[in-house]
N, C-alpha and C. Protein backbone atom coordinates (compact mmCIF):
# COMPACT_ATOMS: atom_id res chain seq x y z
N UNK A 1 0.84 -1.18 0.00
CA UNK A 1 0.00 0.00 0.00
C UNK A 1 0.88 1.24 0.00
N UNK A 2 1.14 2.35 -0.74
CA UNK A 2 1.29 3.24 -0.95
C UNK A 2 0.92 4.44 0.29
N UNK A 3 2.23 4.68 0.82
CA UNK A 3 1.98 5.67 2.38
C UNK A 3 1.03 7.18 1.65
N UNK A 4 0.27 7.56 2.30
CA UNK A 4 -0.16 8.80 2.25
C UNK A 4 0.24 9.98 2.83
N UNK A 5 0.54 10.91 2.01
CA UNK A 5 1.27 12.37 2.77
C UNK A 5 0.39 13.14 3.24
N UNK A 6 0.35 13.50 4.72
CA UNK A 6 -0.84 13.89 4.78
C UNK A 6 -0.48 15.93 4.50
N UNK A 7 -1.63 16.60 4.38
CA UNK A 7 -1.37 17.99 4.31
C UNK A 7 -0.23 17.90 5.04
N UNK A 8 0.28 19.61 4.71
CA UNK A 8 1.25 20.22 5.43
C UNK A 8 2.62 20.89 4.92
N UNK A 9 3.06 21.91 5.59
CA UNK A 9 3.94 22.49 4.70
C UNK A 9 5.41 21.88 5.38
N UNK A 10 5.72 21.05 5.11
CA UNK A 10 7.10 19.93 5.80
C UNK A 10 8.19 20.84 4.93
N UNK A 11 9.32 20.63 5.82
CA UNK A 11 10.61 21.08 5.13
C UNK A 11 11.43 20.09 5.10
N UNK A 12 11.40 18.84 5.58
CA UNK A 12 12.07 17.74 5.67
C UNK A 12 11.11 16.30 5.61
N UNK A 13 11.61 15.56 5.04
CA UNK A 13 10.82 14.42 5.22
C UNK A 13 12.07 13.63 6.42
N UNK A 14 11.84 12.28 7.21
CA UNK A 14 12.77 11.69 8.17
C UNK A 14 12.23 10.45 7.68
N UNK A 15 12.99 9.46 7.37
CA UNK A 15 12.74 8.02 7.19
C UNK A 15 13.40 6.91 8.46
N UNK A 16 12.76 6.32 8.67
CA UNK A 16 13.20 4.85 9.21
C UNK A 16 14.02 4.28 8.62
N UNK A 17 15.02 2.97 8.90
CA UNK A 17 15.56 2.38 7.68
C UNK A 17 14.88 0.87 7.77
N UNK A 18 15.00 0.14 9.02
CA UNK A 18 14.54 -1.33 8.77
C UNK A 18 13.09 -1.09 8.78
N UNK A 19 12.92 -1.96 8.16
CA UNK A 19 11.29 -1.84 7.97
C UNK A 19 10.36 -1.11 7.64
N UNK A 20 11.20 -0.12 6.89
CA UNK A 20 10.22 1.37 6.69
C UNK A 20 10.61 1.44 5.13
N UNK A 21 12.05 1.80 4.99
CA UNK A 21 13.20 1.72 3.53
C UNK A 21 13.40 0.51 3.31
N UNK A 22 13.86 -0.47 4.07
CA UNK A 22 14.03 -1.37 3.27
C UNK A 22 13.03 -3.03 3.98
N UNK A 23 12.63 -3.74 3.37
CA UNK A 23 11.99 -4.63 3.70
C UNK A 23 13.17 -5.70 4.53
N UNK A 24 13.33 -5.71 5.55
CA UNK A 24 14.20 -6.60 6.29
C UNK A 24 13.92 -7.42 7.53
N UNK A 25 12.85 -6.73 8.16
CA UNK A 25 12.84 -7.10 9.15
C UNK A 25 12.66 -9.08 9.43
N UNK A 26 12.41 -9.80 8.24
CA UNK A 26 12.24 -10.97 8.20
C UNK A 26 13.47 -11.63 8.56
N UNK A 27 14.54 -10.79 8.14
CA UNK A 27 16.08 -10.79 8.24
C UNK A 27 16.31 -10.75 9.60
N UNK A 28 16.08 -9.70 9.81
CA UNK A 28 16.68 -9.28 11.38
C UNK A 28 16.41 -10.53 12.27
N UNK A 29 14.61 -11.19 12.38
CA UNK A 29 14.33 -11.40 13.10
C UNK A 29 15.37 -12.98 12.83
N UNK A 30 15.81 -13.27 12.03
CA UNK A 30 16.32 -14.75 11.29
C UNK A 30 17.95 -14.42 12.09
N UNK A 31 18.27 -13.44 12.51
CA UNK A 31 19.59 -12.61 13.00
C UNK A 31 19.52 -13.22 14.36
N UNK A 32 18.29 -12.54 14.87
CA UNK A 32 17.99 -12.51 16.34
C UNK A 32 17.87 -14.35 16.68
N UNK A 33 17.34 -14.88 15.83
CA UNK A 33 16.72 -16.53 15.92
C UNK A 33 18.15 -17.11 16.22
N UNK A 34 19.11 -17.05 15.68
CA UNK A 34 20.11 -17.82 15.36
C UNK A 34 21.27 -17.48 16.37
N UNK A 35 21.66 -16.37 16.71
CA UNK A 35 22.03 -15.45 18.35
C UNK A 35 21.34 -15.97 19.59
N UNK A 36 19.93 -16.26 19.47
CA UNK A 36 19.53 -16.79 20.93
C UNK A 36 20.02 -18.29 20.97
N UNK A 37 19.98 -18.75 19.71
CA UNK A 37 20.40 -20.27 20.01
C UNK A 37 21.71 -20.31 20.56
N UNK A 38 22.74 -19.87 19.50
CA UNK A 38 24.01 -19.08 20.62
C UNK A 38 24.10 -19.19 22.00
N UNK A 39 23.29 -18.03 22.57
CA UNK A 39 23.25 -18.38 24.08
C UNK A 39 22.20 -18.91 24.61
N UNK A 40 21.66 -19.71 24.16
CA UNK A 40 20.34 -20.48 24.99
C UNK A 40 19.06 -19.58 25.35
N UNK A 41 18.47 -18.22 24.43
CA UNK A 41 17.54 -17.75 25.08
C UNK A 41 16.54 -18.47 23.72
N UNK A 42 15.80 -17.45 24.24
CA UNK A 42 14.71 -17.64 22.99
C UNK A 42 13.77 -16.17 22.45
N UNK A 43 13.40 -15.75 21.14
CA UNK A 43 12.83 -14.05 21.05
C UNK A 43 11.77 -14.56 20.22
N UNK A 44 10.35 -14.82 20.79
CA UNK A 44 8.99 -15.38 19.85
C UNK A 44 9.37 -13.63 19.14
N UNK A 45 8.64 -14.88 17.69
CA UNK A 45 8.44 -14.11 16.58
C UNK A 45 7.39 -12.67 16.93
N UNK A 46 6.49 -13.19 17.67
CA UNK A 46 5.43 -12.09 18.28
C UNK A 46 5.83 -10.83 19.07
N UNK A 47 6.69 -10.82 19.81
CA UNK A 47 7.37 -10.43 20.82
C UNK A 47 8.36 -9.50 19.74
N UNK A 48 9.20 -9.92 18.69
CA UNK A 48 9.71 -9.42 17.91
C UNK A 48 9.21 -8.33 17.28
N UNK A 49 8.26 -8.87 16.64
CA UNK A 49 7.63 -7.57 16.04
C UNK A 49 7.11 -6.43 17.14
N UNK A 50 6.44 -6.53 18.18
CA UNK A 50 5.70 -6.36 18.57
C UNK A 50 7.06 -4.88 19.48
N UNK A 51 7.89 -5.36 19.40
CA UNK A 51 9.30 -4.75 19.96
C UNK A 51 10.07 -4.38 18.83
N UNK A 52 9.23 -3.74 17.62
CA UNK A 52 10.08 -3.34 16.66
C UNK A 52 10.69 -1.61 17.08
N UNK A 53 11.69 -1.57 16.64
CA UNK A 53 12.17 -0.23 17.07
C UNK A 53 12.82 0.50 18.19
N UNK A 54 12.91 -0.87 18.81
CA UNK A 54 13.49 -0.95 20.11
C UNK A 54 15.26 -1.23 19.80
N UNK A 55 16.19 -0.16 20.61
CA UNK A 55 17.42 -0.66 19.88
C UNK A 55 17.80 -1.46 20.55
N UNK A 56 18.38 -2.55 20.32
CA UNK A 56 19.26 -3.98 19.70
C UNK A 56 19.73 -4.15 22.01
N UNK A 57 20.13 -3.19 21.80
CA UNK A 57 20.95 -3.53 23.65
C UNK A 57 19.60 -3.06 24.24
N UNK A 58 18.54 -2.67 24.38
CA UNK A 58 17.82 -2.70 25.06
C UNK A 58 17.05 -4.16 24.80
N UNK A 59 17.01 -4.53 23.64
CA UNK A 59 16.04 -5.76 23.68
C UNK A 59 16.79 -6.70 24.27
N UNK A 60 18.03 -6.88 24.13
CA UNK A 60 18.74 -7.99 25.30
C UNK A 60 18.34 -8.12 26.76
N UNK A 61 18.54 -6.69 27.19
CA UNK A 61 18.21 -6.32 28.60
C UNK A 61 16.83 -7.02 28.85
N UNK A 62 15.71 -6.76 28.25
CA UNK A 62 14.67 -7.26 27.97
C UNK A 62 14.41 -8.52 28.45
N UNK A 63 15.36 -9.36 27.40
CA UNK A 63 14.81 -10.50 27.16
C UNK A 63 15.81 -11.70 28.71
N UNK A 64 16.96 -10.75 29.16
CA UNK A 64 17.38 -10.79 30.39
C UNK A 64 16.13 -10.91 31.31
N UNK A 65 15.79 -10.12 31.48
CA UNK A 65 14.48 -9.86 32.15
C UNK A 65 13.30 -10.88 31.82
N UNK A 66 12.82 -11.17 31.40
CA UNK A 66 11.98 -11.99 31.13
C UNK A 66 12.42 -13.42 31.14
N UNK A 67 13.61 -13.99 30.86
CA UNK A 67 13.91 -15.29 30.85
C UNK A 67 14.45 -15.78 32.31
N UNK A 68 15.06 -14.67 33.07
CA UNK A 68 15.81 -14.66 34.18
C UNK A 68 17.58 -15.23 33.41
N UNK A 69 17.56 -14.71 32.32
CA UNK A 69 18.83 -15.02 31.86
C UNK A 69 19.80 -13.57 32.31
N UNK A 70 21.46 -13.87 31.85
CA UNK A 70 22.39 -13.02 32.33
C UNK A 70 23.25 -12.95 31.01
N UNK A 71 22.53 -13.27 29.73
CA UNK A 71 23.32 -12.74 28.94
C UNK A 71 23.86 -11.33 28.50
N UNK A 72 25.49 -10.89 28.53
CA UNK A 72 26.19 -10.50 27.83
C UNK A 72 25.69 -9.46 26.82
N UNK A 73 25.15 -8.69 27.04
CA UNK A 73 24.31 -7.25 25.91
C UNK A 73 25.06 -7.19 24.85
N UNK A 74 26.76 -6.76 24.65
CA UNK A 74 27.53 -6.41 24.24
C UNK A 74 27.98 -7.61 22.99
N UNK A 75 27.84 -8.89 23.40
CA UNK A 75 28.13 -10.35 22.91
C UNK A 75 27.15 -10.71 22.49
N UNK A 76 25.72 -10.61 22.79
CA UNK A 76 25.04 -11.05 22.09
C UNK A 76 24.41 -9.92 20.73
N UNK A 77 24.39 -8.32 20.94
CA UNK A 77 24.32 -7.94 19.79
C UNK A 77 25.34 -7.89 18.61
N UNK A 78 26.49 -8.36 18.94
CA UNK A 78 27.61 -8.51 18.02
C UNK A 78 26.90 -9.64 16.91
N UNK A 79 26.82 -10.99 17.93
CA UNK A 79 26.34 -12.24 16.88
C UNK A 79 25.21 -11.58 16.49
N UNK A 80 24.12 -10.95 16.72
CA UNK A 80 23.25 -10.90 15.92
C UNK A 80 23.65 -10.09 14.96
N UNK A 81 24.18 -8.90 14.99
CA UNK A 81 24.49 -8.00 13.72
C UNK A 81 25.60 -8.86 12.59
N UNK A 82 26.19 -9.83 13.10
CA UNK A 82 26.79 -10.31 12.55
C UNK A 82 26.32 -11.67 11.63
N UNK A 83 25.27 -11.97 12.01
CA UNK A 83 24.28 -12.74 11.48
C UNK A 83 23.67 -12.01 10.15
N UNK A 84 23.35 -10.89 10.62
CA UNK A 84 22.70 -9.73 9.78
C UNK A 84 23.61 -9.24 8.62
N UNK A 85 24.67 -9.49 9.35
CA UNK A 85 25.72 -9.32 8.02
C UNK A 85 26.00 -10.10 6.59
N UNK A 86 25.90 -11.70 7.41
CA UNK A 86 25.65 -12.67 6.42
C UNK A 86 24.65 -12.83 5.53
N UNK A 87 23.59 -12.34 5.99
CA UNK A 87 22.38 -12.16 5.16
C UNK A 87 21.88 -11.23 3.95
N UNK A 88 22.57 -10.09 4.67
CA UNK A 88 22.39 -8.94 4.09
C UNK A 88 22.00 -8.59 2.23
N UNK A 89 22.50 -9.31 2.02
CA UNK A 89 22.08 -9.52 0.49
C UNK A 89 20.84 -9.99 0.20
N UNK A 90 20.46 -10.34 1.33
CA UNK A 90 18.56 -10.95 1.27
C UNK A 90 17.80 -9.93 0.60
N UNK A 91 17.97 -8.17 1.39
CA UNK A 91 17.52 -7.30 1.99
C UNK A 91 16.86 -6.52 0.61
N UNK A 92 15.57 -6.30 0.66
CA UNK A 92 14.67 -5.85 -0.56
C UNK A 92 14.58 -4.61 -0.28
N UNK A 93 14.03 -3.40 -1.17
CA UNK A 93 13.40 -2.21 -0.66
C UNK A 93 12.24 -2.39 -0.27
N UNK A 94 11.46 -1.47 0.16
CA UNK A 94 10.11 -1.04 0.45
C UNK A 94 10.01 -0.30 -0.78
N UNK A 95 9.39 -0.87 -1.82
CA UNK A 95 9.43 0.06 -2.78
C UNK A 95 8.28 1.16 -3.17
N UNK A 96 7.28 1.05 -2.04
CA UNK A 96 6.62 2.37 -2.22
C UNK A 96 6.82 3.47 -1.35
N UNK A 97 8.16 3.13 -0.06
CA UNK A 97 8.69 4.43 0.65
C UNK A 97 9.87 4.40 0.07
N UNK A 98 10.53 3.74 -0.68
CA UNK A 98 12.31 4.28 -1.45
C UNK A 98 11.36 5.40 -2.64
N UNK A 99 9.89 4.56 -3.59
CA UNK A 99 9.60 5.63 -4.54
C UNK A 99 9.31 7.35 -3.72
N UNK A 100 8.79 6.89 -2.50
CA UNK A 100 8.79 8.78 -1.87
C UNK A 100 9.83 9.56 -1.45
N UNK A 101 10.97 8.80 -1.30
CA UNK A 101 12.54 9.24 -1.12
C UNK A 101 12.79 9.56 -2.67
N UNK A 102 12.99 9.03 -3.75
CA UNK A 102 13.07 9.38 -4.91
C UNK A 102 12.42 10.32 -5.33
N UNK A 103 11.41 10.60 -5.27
CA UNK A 103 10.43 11.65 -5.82
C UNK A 103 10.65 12.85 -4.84
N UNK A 104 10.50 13.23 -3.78
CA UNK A 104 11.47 14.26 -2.81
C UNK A 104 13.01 14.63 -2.90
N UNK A 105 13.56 13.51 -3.40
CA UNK A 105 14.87 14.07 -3.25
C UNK A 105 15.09 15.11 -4.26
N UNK A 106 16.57 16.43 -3.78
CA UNK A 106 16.75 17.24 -4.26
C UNK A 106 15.45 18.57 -4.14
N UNK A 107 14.34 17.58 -3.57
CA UNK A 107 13.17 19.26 -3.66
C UNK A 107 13.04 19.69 -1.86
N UNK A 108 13.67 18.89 -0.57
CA UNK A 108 13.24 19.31 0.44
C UNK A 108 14.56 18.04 1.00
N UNK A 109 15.11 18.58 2.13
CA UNK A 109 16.26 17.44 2.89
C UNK A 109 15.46 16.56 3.11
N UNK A 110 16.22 15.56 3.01
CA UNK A 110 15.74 13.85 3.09
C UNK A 110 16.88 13.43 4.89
N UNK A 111 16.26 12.92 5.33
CA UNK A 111 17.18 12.32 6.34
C UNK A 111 16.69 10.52 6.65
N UNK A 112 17.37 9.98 7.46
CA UNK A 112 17.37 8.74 7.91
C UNK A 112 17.48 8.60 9.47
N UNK A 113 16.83 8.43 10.13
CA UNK A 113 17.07 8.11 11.52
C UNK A 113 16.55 6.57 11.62
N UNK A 114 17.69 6.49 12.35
CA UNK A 114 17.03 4.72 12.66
C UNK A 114 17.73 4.31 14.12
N UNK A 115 17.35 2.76 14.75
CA UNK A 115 17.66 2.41 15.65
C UNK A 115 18.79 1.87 15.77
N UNK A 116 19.52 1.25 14.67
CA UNK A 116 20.14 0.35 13.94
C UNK A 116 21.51 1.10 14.29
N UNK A 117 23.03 0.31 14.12
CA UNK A 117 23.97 0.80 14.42
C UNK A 117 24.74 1.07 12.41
N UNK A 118 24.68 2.30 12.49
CA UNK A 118 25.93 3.08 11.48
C UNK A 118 26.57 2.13 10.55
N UNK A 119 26.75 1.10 11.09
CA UNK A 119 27.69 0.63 9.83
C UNK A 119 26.32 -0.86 8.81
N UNK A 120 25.37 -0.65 10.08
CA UNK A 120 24.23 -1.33 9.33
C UNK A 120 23.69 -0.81 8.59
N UNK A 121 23.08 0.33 9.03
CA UNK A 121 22.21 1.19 8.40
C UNK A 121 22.96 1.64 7.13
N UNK A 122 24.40 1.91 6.97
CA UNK A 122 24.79 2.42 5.75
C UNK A 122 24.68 1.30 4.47
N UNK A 123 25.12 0.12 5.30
CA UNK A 123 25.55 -0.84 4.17
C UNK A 123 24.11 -0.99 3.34
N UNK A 124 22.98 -1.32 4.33
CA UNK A 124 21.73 -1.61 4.04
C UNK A 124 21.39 -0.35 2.72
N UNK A 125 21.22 0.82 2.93
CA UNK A 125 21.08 1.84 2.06
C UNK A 125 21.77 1.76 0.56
N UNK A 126 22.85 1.86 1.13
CA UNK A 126 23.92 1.62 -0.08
C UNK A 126 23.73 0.01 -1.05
N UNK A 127 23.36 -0.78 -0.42
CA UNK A 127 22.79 -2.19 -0.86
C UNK A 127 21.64 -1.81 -2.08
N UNK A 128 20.91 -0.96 -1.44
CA UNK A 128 19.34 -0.88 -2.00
C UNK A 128 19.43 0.35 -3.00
N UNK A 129 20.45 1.39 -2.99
CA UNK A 129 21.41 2.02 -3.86
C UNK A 129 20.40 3.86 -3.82
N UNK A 130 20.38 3.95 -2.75
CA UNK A 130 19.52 4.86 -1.88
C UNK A 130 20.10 5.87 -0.71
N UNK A 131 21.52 5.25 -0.95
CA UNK A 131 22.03 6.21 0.45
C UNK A 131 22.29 7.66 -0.04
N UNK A 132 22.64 7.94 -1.00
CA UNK A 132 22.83 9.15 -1.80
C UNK A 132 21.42 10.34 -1.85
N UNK A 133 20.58 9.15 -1.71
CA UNK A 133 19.30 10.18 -1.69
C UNK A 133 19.14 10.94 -0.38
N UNK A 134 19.84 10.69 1.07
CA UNK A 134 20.05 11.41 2.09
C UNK A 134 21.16 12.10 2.48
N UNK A 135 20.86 13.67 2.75
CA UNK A 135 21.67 14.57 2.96
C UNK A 135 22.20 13.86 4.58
N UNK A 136 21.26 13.47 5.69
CA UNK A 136 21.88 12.93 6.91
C UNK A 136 21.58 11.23 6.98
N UNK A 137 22.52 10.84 7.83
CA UNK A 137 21.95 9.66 8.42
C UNK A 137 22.15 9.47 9.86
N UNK A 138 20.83 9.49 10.95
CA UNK A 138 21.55 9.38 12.42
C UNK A 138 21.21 8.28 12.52
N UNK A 139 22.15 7.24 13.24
CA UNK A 139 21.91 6.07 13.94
C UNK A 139 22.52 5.60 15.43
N UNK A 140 22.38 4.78 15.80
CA UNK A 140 22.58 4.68 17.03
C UNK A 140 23.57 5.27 17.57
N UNK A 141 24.80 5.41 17.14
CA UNK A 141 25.67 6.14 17.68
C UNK A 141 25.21 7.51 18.21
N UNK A 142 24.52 8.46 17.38
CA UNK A 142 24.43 9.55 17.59
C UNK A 142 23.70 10.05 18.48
N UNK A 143 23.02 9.73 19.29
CA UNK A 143 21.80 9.88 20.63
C UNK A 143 22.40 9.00 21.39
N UNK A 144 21.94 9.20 22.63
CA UNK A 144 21.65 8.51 23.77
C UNK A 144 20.89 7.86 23.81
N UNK A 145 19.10 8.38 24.00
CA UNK A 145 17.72 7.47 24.06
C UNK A 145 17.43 7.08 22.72
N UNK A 146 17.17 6.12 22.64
CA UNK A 146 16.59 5.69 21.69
C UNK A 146 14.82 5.76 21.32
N UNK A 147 14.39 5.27 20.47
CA UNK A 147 12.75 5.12 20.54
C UNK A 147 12.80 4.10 21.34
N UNK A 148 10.94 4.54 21.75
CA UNK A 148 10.48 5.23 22.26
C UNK A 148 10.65 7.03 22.10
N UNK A 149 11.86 7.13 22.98
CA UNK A 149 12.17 8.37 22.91
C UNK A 149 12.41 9.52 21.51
N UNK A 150 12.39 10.42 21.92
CA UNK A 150 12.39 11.29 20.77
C UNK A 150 13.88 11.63 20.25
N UNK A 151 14.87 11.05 20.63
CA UNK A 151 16.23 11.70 20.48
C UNK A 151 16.55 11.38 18.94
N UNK A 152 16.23 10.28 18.01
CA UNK A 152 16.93 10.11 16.90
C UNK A 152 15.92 10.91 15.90
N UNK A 153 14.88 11.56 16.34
CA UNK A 153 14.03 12.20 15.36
C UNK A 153 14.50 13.66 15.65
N UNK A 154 14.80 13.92 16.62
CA UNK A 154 15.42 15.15 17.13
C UNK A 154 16.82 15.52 16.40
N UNK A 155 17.57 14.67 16.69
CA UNK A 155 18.95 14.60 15.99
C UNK A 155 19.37 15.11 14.77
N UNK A 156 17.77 13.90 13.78
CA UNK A 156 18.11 14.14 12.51
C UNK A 156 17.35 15.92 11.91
N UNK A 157 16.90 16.20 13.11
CA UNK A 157 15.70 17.81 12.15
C UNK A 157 17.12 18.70 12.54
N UNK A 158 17.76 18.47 14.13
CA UNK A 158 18.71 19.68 13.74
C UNK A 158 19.91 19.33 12.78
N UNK A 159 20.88 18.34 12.70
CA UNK A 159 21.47 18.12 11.37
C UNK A 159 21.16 18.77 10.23
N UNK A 160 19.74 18.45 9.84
CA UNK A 160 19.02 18.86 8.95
C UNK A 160 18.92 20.39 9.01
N UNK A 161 18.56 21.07 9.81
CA UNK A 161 18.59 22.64 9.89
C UNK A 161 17.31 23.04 10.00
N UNK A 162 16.34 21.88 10.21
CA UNK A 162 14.64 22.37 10.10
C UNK A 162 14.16 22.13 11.66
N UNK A 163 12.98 22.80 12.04
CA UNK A 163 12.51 22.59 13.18
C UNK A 163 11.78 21.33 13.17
N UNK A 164 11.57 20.67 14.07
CA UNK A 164 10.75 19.73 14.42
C UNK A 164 9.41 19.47 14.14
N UNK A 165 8.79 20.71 14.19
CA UNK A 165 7.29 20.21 13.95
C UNK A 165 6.83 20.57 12.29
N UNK A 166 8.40 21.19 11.39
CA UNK A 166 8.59 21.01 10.00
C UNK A 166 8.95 19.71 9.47
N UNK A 167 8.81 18.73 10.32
CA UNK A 167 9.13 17.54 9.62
C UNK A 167 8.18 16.47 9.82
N UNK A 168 8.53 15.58 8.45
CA UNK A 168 7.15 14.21 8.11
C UNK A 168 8.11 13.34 8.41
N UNK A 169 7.78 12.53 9.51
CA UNK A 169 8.37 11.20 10.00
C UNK A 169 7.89 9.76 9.04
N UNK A 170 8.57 9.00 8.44
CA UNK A 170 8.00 8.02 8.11
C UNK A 170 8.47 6.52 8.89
N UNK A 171 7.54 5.53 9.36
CA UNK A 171 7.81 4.65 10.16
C UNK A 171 7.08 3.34 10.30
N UNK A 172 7.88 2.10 11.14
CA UNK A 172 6.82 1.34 10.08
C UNK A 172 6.62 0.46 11.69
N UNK A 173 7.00 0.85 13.05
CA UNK A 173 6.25 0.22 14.40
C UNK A 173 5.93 1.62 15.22
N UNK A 174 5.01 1.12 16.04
CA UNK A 174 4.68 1.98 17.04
C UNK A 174 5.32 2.67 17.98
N UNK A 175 6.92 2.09 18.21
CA UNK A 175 7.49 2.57 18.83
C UNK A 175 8.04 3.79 18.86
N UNK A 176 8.52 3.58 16.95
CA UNK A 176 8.75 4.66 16.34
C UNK A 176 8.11 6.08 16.35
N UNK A 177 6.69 5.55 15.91
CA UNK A 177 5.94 6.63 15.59
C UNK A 177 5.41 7.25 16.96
N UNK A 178 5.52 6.51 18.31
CA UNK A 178 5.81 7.12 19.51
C UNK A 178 6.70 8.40 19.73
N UNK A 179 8.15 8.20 19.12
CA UNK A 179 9.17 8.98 19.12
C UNK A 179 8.84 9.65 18.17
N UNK A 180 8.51 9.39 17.43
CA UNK A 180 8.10 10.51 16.28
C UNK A 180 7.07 12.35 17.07
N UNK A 181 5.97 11.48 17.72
CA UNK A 181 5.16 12.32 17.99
C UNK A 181 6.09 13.14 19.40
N UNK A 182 6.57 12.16 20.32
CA UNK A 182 7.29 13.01 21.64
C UNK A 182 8.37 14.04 20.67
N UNK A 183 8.33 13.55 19.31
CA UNK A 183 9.64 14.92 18.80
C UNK A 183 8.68 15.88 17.95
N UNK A 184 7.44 16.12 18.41
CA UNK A 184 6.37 16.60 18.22
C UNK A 184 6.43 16.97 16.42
N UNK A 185 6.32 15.90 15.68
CA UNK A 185 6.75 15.64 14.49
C UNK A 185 5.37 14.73 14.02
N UNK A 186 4.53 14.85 12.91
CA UNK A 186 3.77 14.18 12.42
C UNK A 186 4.34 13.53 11.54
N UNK A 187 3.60 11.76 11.60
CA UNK A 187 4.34 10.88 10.95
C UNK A 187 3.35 9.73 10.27
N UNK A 188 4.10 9.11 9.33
CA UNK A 188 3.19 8.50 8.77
C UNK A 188 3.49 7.29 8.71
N UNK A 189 2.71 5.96 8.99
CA UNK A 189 2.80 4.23 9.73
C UNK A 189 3.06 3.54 8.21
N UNK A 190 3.93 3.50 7.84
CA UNK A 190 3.90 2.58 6.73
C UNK A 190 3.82 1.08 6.90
């Protein structure tokens, strides 16, 4: 389905990258599957989604929590990104939010905020042959809070040079579009 823009005079559009730009998350979760076996946890598929947008060391903590396990945050998001690495060539666009990055670009800044760590998020872009179409990219490195919170939607409007409530968030979990709105930013659920 084709996202809808809703009114408004935006000076920036802000994209997601997993699951918003590029169709992956089938990936990720095949990342995450193969890492818990690793250390003996387990991440239902339900639970996965349902925790989309959540970054990568908080969902460990998480799932610490819930299993009464003591895995390693640091060790276990390595194997999974590194899982993610092997795959990576899986990784499709979203091809009716890459066509609204295409059709914007060059007429209003394009940015990328995501949860995802920098050297994912680039490869992924550059894979799908799309990274060029963004003037920024913030990812985990660059904030502190993650979504939920508003910090990577924040990040990317001042980079960008536009105010906050000049920008169209695009996003594809609730978590996101949580952070979207605390960065008092209207956004749209792809």
């Amino acid at each position: 389905m084709v996202p809808q823009i809703p009114q408004g005079d935006f000076r920036a559009f802000i994209f997601d990258c997993d699951g918003t730009l590029a169709d992956n998350m089938p990936i990720h979760y095949q990342a995450w599957t193969r890492a818990m076996d690793d250390f003996g946890g387990s991440f239902p598929e339900e639970l996965f989604y349902r925790w989309g947008g959540t970054p990568t060391i908080e969902i460990v903590h998480r799932l610490n929590a819930m299993h009464g396990l003591s895995m390693e945050a640091d060790d276990v998001v390595l194997h999974k990104e590194n899982y993610y690495r092997e795959m990576i060539n899986q990784v499709e666009p979203k091809l009716e939010v890459v066509e609204i990055a295409r059709r914007y670009h060059g007429t209003i800044p394009l940015a990328v905020a995501s949860g995802g760590h920098r050297d994912l998020v680039v490869r992924t872009l550059v894979l799908l042959g799309i990274h060029d179409l963004f003037k920024v990219v913030i990812a985990a490195e660059d904030y502190e809070r993650g979504k939920p919170f508003p910090d990577p939607f924040l990040t990317a409007a001042r980079a960008l040079g536009v105010l906050p409530e000049e920008c169209l968030v695009f996003e594809d979990t609730t978590t996101g579009a949580t952070a979207a709105t605390a960065a008092g930013m209207i956004y749209v659920l792809v």
